[in-house]
Protein backbone atom coordinates (compact mmCIF):
# COMPACT_ATOMS: atom_id res chain seq x y z
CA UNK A 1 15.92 -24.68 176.58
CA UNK A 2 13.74 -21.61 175.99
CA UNK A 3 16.88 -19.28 175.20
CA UNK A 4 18.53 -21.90 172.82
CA UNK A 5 15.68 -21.88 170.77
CA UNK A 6 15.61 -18.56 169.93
CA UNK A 7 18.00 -18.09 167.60
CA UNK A 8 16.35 -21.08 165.78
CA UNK A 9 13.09 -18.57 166.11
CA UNK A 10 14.57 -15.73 164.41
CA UNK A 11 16.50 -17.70 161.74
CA UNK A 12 13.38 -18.90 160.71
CA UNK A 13 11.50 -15.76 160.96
CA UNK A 14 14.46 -14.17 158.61
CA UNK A 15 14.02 -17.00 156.02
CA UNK A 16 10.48 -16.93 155.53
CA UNK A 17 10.88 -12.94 154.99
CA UNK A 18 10.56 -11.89 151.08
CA UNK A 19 13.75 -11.41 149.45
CA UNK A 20 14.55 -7.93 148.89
CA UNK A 21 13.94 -6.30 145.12
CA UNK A 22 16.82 -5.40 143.33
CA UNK A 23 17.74 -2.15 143.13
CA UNK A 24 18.23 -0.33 139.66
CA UNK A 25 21.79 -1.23 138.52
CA UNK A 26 23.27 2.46 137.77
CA UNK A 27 26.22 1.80 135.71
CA UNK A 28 29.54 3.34 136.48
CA UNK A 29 29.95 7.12 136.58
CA UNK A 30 33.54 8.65 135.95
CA UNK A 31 35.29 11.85 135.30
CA UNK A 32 35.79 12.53 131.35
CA UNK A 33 37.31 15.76 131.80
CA UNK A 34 38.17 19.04 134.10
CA UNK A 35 37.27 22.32 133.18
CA UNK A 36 40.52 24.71 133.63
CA UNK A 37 40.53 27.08 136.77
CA UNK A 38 37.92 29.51 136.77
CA UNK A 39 35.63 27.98 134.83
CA UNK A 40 32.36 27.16 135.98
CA UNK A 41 28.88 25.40 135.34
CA UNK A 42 29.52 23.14 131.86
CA UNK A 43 26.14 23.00 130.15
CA UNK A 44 25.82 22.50 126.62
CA UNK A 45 27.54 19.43 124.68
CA UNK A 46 28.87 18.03 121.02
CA UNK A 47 31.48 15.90 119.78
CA UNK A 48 33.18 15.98 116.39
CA UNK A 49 33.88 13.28 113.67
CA UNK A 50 37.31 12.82 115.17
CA UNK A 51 35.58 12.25 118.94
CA UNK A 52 36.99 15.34 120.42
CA UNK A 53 34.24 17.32 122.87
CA UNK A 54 33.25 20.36 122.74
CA UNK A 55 31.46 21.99 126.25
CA UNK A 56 30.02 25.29 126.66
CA UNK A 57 29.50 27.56 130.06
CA UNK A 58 26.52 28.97 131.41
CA UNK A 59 28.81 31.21 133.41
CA UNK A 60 26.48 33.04 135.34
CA UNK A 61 29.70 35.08 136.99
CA UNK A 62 31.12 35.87 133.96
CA UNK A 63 34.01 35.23 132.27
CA UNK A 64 37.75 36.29 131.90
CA UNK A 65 37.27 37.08 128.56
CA UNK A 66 33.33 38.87 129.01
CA UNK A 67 32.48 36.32 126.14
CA UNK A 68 30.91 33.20 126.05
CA UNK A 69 33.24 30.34 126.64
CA UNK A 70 33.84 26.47 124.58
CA UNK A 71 36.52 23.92 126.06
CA UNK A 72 37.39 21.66 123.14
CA UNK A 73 38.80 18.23 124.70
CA UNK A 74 40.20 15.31 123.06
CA UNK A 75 38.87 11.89 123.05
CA UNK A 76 41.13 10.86 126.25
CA UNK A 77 39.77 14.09 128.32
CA UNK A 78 42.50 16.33 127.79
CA UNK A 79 42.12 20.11 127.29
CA UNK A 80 43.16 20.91 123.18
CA UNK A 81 41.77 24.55 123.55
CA UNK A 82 39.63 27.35 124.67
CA UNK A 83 37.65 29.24 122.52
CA UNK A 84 36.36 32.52 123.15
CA UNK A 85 32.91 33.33 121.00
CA UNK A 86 33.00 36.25 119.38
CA UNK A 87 30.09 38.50 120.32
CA UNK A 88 28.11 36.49 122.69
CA UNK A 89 27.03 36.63 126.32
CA UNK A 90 29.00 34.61 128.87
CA UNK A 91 25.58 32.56 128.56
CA UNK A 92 26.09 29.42 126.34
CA UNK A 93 23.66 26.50 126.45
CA UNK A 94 23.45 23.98 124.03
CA UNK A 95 25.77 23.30 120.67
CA UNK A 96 25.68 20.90 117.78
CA UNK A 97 27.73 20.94 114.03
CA UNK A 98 25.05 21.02 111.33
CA UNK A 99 24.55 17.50 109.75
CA UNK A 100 24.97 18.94 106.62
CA UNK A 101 26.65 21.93 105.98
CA UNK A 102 29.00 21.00 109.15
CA UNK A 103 28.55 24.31 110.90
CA UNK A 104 28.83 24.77 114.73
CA UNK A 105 25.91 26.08 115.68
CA UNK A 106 26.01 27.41 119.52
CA UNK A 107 23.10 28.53 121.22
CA UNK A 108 23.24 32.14 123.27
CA UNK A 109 21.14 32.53 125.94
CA UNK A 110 21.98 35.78 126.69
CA UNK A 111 21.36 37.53 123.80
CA UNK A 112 18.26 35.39 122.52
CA UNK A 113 20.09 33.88 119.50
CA UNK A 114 22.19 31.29 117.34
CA UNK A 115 25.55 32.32 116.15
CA UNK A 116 27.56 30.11 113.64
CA UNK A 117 31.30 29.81 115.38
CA UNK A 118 34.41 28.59 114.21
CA UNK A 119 35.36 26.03 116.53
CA UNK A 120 38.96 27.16 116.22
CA UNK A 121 39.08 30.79 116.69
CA UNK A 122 35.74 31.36 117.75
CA UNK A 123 34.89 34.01 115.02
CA UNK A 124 30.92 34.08 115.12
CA UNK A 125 28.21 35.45 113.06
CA UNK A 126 24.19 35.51 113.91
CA UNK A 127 22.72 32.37 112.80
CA UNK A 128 19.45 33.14 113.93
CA UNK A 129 17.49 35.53 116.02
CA UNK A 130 14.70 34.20 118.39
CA UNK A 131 11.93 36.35 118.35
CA UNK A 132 10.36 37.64 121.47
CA UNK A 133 13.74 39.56 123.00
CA UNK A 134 14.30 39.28 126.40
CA UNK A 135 10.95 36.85 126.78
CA UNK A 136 12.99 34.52 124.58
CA UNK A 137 14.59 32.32 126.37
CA UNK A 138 16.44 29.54 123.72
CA UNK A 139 17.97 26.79 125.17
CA UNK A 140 18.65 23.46 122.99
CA UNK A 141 18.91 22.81 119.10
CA UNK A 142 18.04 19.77 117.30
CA UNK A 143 17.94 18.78 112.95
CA UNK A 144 15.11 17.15 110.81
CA UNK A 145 16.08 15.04 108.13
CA UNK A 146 15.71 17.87 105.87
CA UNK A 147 18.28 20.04 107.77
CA UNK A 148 16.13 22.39 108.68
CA UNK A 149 16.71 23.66 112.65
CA UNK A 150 14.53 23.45 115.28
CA UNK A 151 15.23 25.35 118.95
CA UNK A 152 13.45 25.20 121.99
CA UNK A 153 12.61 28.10 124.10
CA UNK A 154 11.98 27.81 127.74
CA UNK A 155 9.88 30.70 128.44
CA UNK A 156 7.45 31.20 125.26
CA UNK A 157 6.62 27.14 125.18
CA UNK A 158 7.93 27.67 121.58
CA UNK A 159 9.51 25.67 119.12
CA UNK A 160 11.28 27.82 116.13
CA UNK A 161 12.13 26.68 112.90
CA UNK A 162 14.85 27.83 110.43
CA UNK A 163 16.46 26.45 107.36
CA UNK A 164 19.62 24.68 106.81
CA UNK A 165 21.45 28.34 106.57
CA UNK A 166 19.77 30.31 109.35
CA UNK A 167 17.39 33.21 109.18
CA UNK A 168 14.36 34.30 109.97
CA UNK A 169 12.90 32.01 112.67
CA UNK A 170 9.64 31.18 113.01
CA UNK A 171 7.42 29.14 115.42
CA UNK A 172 6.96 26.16 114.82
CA UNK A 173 5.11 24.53 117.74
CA UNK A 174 3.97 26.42 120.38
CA UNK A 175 1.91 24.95 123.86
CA UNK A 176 0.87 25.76 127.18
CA UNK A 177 2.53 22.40 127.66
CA UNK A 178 5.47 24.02 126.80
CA UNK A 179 6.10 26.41 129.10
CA UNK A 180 6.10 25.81 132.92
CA UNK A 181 5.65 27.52 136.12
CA UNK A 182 7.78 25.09 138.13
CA UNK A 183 11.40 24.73 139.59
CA UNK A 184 13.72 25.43 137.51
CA UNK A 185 11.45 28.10 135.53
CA UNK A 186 12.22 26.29 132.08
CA UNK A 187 9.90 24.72 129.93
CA UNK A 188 11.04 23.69 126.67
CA UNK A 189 14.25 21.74 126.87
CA UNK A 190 15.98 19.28 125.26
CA UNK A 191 14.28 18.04 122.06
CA UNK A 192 15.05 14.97 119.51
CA UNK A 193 13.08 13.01 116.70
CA UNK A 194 12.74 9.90 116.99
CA UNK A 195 14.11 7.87 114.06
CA UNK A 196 11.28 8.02 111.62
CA UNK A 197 11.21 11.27 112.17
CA UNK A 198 7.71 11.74 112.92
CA UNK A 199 7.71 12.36 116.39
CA UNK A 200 9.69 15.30 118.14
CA UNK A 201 10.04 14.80 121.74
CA UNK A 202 10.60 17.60 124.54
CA UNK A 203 11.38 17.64 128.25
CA UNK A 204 9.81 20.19 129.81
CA UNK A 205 12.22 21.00 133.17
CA UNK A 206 9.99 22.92 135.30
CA UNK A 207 7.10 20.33 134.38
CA UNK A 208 9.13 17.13 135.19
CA UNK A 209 7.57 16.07 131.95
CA UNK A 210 8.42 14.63 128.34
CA UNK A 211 6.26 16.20 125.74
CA UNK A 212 5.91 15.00 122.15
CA UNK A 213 4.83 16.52 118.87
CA UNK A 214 3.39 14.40 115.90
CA UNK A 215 4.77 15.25 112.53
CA UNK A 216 3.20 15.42 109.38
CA UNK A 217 5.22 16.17 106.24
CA UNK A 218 7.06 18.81 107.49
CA UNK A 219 4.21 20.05 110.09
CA UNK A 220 3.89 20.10 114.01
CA UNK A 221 0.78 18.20 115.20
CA UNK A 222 -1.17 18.85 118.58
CA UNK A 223 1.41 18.27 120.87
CA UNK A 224 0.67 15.85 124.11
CA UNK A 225 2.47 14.36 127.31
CA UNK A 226 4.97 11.48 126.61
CA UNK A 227 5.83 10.98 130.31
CA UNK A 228 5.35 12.25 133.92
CA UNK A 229 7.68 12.04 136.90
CA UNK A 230 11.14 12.76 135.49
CA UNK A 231 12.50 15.03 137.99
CA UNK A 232 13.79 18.23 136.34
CA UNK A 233 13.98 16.49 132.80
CA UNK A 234 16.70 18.24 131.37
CA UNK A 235 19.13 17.29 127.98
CA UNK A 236 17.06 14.28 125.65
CA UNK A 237 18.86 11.81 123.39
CA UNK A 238 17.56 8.86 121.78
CA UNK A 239 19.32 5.74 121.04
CA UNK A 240 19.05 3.11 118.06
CA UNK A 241 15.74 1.55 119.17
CA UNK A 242 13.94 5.07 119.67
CA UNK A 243 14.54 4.59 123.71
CA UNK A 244 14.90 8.52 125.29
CA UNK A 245 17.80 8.92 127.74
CA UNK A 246 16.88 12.03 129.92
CA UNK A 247 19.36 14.06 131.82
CA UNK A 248 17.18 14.75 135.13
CA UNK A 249 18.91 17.66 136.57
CA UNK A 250 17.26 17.29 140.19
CA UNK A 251 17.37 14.17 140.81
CA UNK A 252 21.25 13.80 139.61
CA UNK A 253 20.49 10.56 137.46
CA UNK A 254 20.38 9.85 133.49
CA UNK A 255 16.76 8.03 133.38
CA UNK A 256 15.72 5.91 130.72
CA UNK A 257 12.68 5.27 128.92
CA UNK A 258 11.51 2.72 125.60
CA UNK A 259 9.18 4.16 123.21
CA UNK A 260 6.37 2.71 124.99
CA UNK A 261 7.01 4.92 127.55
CA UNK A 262 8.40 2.31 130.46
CA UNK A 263 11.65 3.95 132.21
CA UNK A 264 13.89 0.94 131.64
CA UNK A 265 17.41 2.20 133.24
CA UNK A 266 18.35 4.73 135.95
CA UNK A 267 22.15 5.31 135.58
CA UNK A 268 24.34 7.04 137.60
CA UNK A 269 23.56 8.96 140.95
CA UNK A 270 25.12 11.71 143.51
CA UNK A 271 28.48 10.90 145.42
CA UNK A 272 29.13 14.10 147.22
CA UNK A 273 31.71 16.13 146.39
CA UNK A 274 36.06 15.76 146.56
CA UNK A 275 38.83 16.84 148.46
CA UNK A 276 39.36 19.09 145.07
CA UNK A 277 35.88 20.50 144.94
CA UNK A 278 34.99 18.03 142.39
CA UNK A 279 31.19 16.38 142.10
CA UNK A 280 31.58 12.95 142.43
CA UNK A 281 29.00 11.40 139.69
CA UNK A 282 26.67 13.18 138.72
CA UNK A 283 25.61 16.75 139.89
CA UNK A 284 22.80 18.61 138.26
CA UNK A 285 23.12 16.87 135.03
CA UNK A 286 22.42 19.11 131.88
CA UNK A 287 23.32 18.03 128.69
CA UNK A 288 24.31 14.81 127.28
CA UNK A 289 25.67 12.89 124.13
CA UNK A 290 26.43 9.62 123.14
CA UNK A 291 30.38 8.69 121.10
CA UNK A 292 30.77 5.17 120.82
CA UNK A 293 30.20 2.97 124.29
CA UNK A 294 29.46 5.81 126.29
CA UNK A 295 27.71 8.84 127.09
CA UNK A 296 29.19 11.99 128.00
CA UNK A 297 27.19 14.07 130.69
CA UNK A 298 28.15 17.69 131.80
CA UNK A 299 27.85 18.98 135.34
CA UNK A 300 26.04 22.17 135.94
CA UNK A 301 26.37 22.10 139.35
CA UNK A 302 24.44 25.11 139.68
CA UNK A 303 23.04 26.79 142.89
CA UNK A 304 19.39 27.74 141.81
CA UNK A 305 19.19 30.06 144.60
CA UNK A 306 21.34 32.43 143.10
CA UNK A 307 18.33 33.15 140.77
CA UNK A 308 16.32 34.26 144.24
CA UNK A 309 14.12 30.79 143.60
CA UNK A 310 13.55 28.22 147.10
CA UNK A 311 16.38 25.92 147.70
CA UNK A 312 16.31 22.71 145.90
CA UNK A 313 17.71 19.78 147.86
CA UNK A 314 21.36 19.94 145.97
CA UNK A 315 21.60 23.56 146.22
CA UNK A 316 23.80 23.72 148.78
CA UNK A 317 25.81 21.24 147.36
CA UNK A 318 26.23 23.14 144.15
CA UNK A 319 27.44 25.81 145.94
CA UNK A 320 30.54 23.91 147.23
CA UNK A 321 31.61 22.96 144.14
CA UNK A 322 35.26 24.70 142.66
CA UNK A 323 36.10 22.21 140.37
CA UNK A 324 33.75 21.93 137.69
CA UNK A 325 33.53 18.47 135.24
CA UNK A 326 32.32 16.59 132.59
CA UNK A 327 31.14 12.92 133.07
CA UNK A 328 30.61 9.94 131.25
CA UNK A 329 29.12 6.75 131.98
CA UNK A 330 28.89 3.12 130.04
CA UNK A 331 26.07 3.61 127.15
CA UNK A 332 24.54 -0.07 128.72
CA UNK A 333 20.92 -0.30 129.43
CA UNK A 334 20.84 -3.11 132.56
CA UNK A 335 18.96 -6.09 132.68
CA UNK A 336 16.15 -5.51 134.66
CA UNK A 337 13.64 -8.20 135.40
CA UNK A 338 10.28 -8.51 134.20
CA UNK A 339 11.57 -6.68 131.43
CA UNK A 340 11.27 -8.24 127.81
């Protein structure tokens, strides 16, 4: 009698257990597009009024060309062209067409500035020089209503400002909470406005942080933290009701967060990587943009230690990547309960 009740026992035990939370429903990552052979670490990018995509390399091992490379892709993924930039370093970060004047502006790491390109032939000219030199370190461009530019730089904690047509630079914002002295080394980030356009947010990478920066006709405020605790907050878009979706390089996820400041989604997550030497997901997220129902991600998949910095956790990982990719996932924010 004693061992036939003990099922009974446990059964009971099992039902009167809490049910289990749910766990953050993370969407559906797939693969947009490939990058040819060769190619290696997507970073920045854009898309066009026709929906075709335009990625840039941060090819730390160069190029076959010795110039920066763009992959223009159509809507359905497939490679249209490759476009060598004229004059740049084989270091290309971010990249956006000017709202107005319908430039593509690119961003060069390398060589500390913003060149105009043609997105055809890649013939480029020098937007914009950021000042500093080699202590410049510009990574991500954004637009005010008024057209003016606005670029982030990761080392100086700087925000620079130019006009519609380029120029002289000048800072903008600039903010010890800006600059960083965590893994990866960059501060400044991604940056947006929000849609009133009084409010410029910033990740901060190396801080795990989102910054923002009051406006007031025209002028930075005092900037202050938005958010902690978003793990290697990387590329920054913001939706239709002002919510921030943040590329968080090291924790391979897209996280979102309303304008209260609650993280609301966590999409997409680490698979490994494929027989081809493809990430599956989401590995080292960088950049990200949104084209009708989804949101295109690129892949940096970039070992860190080839910098000489202590291994992250998906270093190694990085490192057996050959295949390099471009991502996309549903632009759906999950129910969630408890939330409103």
């Amino acid at each position: 009698m004693t061992y036939a009740r003990v099922p009974v026992a446990l059964l009971l035990l099992v039902l009167a257990l809490p049910a289990a939370a749910p766990a953050w429903d993370r969407g559906q990552v797939s693969t947009f597009a490939v990058l040819p052979p060769g190619a290696a670490h997507p970073e920045g990018i854009t898309i066009d009024g026709k929906g075709n995509v335009y990625v840039t390399t941060f090819a730390v091992g160069g190029t076959p060309s010795g110039v920066g490379q763009m992959f223009v892709f159509d809507p359905r993924g497939r490679l249209l062209r490759t476009v060598n930039v004229e004059g740049s370093s084989t270091l290309l970060l971010d990249l956006a067409f000017h709202p107005r004047t319908n430039d593509l502006l690119v961003i060069d790491f390398g060589h500390q500035q913003v060149l105009a390109v043609n997105p055809v032939n890649g013939k480029s000219k020098v937007f914009t020089t950021i000042p500093g030199g080699a202590a410049a370190g510009p990574n991500v461009l954004t637009f005010d209503a008024a057209g003016n530019v606005y670029v982030s730089d990761s080392f100086q904690g700087a925000i620079w400002r130019t006009g519609e047509r380029g120029g002289v630079s000048t800072a903008w914002a600039q903010s010890p909470l800006l600059t960083t002295t965590g893994v990866p080394p960059f501060g400044a980030n991604g940056l947006a406005f929000n849609k009133a356009g009084d409010t410029l947010f910033v990740c901060n990478t190396g801080n795990d942080s989102v910054v923002q920066v009051p406006v007031t006709d025209g002028a930075a405020g005092t900037p202050a933290v938005f958010v902690n605790s978003v793990n290697g907050c990387d590329g920054l878009i913001l939706d239709e009701q002002d919510n921030l979706w943040l590329a968080a390089n090291q924790s391979d996820e897209i996280v979102v967060v309303n304008p209260s400041g609650r993280v609301i989604a966590k999409l997409g997550d680490f698979g490994g990587v494929d027989a081809g030497g493809a990430p599956i997901g989401l590995l080292f997220p960088a950049s990200l943009v949104r084209s009708g129902g989804f949101i295109y991600v690129t892949n940096l998949a970039l070992d860190l230690r080839l910098f000489g910095l202590a291994q992250p956790v998906d270093a190694q990982w990085a490192a057996q990547v050959t295949t390099h990719t471009v991502s996309r996932i549903p632009a759906v924010i999950p129910a969630v309960p408890g939330l409103p």
